[in-house]
Protein backbone atom coordinates (compact mmCIF):
# COMPACT_ATOMS: atom_id res chain seq x y z
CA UNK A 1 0.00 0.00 0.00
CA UNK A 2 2.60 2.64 0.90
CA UNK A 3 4.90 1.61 -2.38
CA UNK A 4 1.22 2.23 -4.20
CA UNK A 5 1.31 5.64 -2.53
CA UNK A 6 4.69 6.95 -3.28
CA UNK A 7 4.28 5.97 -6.83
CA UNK A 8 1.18 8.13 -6.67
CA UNK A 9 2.80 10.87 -4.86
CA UNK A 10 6.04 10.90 -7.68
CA UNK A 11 3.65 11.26 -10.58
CA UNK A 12 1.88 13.91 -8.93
CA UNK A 13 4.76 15.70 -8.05
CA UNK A 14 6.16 14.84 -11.61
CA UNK A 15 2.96 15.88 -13.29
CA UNK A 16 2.56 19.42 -11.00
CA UNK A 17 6.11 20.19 -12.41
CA UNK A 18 5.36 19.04 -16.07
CA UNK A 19 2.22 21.60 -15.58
CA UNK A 20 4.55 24.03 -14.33
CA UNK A 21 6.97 24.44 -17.15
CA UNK A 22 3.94 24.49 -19.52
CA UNK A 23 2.22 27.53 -17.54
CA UNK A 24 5.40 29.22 -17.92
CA UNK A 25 5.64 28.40 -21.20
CA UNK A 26 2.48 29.79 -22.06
CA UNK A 27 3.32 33.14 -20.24
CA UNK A 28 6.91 33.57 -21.38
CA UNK A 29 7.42 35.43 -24.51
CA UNK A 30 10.25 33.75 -26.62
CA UNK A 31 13.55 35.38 -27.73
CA UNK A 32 13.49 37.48 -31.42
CA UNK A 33 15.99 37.25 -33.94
CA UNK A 34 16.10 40.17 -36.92
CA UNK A 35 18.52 40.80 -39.17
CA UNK A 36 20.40 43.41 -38.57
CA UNK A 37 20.86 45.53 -41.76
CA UNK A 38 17.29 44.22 -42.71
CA UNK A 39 13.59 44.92 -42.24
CA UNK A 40 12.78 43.42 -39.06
CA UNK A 41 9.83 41.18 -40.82
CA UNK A 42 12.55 39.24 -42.91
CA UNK A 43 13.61 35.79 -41.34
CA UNK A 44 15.04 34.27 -44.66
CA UNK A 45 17.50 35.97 -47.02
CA UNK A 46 18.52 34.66 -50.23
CA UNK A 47 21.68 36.08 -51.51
CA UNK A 48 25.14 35.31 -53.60
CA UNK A 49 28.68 35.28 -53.65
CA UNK A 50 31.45 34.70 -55.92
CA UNK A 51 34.32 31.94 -54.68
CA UNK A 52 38.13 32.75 -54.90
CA UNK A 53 40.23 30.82 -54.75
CA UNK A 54 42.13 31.81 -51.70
CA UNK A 55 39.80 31.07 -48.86
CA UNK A 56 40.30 34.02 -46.99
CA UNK A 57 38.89 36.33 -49.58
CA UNK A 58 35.31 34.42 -49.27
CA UNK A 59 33.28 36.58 -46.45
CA UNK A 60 29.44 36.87 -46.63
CA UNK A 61 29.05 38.92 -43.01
CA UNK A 62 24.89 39.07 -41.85
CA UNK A 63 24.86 40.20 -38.19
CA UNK A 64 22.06 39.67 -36.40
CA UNK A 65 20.01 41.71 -33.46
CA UNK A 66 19.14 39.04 -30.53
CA UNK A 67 16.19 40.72 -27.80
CA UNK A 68 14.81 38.60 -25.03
CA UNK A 69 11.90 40.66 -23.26
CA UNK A 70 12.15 38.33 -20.35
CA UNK A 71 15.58 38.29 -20.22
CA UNK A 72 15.99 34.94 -20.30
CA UNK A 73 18.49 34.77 -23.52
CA UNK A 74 20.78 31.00 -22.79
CA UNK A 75 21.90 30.98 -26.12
CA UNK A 76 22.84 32.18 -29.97
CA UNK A 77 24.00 29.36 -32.17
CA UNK A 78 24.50 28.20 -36.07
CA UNK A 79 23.54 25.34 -37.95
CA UNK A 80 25.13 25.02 -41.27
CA UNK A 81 22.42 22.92 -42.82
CA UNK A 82 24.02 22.30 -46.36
CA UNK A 83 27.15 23.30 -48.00
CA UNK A 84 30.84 23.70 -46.61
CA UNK A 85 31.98 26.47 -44.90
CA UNK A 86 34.01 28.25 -41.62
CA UNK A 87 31.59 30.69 -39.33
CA UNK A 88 33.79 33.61 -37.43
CA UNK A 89 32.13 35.97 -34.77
CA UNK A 90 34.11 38.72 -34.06
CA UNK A 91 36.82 37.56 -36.18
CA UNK A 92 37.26 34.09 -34.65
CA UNK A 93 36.10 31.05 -35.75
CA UNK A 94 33.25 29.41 -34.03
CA UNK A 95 32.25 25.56 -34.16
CA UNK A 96 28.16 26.88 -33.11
CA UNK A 97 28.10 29.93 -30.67
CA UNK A 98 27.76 33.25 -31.92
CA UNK A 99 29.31 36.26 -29.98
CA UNK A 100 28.27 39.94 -29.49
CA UNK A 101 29.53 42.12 -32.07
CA UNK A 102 31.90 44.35 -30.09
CA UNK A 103 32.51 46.84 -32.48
CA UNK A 104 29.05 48.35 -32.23
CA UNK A 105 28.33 49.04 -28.89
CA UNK A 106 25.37 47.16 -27.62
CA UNK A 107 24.43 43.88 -26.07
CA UNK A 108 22.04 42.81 -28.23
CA UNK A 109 24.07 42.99 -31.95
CA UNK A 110 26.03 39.40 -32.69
CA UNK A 111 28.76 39.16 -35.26
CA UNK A 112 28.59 36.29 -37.78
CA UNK A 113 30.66 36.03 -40.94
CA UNK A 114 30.66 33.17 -43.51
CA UNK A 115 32.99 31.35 -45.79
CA UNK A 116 32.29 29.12 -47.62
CA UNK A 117 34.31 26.77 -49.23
CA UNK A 118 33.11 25.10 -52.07
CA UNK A 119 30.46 25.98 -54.94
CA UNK A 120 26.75 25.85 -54.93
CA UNK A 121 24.30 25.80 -52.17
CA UNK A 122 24.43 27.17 -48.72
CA UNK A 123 22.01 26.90 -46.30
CA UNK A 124 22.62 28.50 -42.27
CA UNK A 125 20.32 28.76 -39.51
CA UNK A 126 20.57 31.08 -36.40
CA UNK A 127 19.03 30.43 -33.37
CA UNK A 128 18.42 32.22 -30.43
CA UNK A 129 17.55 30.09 -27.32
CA UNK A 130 15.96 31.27 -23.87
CA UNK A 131 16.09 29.54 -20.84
CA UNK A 132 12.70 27.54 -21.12
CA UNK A 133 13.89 26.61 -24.64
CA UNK A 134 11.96 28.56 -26.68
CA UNK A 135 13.39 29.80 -29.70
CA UNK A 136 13.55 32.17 -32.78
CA UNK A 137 15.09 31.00 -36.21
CA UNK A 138 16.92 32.88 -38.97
CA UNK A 139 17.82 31.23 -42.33
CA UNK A 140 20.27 32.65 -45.05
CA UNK A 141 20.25 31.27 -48.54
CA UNK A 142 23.74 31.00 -50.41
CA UNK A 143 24.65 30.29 -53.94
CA UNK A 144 28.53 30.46 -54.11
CA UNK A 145 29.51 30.77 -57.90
CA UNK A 146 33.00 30.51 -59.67
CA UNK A 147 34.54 33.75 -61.27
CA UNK A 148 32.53 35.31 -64.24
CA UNK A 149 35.25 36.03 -67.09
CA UNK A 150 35.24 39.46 -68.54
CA UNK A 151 34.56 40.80 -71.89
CA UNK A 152 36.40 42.71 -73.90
CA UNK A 153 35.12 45.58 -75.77
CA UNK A 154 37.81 47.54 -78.72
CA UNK A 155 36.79 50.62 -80.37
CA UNK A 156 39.51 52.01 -82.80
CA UNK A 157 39.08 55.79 -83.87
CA UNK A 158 41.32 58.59 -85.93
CA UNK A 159 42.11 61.80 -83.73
CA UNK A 160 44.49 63.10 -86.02
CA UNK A 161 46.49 65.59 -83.42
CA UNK A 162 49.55 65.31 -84.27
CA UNK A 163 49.85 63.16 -87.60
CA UNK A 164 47.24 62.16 -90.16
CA UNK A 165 47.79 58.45 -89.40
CA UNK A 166 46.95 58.78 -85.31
CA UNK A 167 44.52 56.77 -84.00
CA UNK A 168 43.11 56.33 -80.33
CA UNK A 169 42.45 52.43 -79.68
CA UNK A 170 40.42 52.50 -76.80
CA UNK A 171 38.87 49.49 -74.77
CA UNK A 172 37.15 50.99 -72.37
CA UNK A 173 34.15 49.37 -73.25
CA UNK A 174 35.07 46.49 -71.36
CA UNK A 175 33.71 45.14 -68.58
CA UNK A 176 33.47 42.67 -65.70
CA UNK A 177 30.53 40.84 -65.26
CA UNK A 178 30.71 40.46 -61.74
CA UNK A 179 31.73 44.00 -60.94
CA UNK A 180 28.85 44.03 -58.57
CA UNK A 181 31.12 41.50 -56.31
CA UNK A 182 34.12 43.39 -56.63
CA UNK A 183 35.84 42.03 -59.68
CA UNK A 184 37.22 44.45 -61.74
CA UNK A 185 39.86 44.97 -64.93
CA UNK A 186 43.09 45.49 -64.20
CA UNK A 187 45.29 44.30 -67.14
CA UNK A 188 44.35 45.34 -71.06
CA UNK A 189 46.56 43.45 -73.67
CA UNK A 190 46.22 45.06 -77.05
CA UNK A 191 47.51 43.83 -80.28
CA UNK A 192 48.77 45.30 -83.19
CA UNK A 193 49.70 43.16 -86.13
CA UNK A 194 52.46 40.97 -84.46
CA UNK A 195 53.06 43.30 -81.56
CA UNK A 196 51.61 43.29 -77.73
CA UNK A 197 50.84 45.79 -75.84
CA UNK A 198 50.01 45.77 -71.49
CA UNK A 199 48.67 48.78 -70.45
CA UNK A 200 46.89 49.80 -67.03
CA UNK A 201 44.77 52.29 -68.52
CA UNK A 202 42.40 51.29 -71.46
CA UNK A 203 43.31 53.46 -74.39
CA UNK A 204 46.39 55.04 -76.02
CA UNK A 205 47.20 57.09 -78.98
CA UNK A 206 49.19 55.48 -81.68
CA UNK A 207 50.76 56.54 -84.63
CA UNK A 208 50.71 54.33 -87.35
CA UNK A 209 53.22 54.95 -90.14
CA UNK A 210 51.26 55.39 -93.49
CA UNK A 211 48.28 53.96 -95.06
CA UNK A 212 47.74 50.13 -94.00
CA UNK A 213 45.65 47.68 -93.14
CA UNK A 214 46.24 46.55 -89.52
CA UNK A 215 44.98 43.64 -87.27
CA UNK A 216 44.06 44.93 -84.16
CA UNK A 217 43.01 42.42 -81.14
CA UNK A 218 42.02 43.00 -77.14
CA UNK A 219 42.15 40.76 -74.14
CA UNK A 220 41.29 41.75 -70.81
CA UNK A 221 42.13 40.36 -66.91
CA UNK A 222 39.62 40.37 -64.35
CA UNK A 223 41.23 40.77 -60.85
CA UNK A 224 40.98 36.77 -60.19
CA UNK A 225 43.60 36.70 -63.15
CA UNK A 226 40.92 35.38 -65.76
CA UNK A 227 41.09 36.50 -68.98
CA UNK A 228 38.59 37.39 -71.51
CA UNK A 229 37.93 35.18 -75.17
CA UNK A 230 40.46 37.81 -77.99
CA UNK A 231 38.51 40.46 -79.76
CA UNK A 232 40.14 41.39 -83.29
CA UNK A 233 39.21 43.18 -86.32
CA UNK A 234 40.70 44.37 -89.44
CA UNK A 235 41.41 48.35 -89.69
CA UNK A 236 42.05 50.73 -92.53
CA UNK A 237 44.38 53.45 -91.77
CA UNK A 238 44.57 55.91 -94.23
């Protein structure tokens, strides 16, 4: 009879607690989790960023803005979810916590920083945990693409300044095509005839040295060291 009563007196006990935690539960508002930068509705962002080579250079940074209005905030963590990648807060690297960003000046701003390290699709969550285990999720989309190549562009004009046969050959009509992510054109290789030509800049006077027909080509490198497919043409000087 008494064993019967303790076994009663355990599951009330156990179910007064259980009862407990779920009135608490029911009162307790859970922890938010914005984006930072972003409207404070948005909790997924799809985005993109181009892959070098050296690791180092591959940095997506999204911090986020953690509030708990109980106060109750245990924890901010990551789940990389698919893909291949390093997570640093405040410049270290993290296996799963996230750490305030201490650059900003408040409590409530944590630093996260991606790189990834392969091609294709990422997927990261970010949670922020309170004491009773209620939690808020954020999820950022990745696609991680390889270098775009450029494209040359050659325009070839007379300007006539200081002899009849001077021409300006000019490519700056050429472009990266991922600009947008910082690529940009920093070698021009023109050809004339047989003869190459680096330059920095993308156009130059040249005299030629009497009527002719001249093959003129262009090839440009993107800041990743890719080149651009030749662009040629045949020119009449005269």
């Amino acid at each position: 009879m008494r064993i019967y009563l303790v076994i009663i007196l355990v599951f009330t006990l156990l179910t007064s607690c259980d009862d407990t935690m779920t009135q608490l539960q029911r009162i307790n508002e859970r922890p938010t989790a914005n984006f930072t930068f972003l409207e404070n509705d948005i909790s997924s962002v799809s985005d993109s960023v181009k892959f070098f080579s050296s690791l180092s250079k591959n940095n997506y940074n999204q911090d986020v803005t953690i509030s708990d209005p109980e106060g109750n905030l245990k924890d901010v963590f990551f789940k990389i979810s698919s893909g291949s990648g390093k997570v640093f807060s405040n410049g270290i690297n993290t296996k799963r916590q996230l750490s305030i960003n201490n650059s900003l000046g408040t409590d409530e701003i944590y630093s996260f920083n991606y790189r990834p390290e392969q091609l294709g699709y990422h997927e990261i969550q970010i949670f922020a945990q309170d004491e009773l285990d209620e939690y808020d999720t954020l999820t950022i989309k990745l696609t991680v693409f390889e270098n775009l190549s450029p494209v040359a562009a050659l325009s070839v004009k007379p300007t006539r300044v200081v002899s009849r046969y001077e021409y300006t050959i000019d490519g700056s009509g050429s472009y990266d095509r991922d600009a947008k992510f910082g690529g940009e054109i920093v070698l021009y290789r023109f050809g004339i005839n047989s003869q190459e030509i680096d330059l920095k800049k993308p156009k130059f006077p040249y005299v030629f040295g009497g009527e002719q027909i001249v093959n003129i080509s262009l090839r440009v490198q993107d800041s990743n060291g890719q080149w651009s497919d030749p662009i040629e043409g045949l020119y009449s000087i005269d």
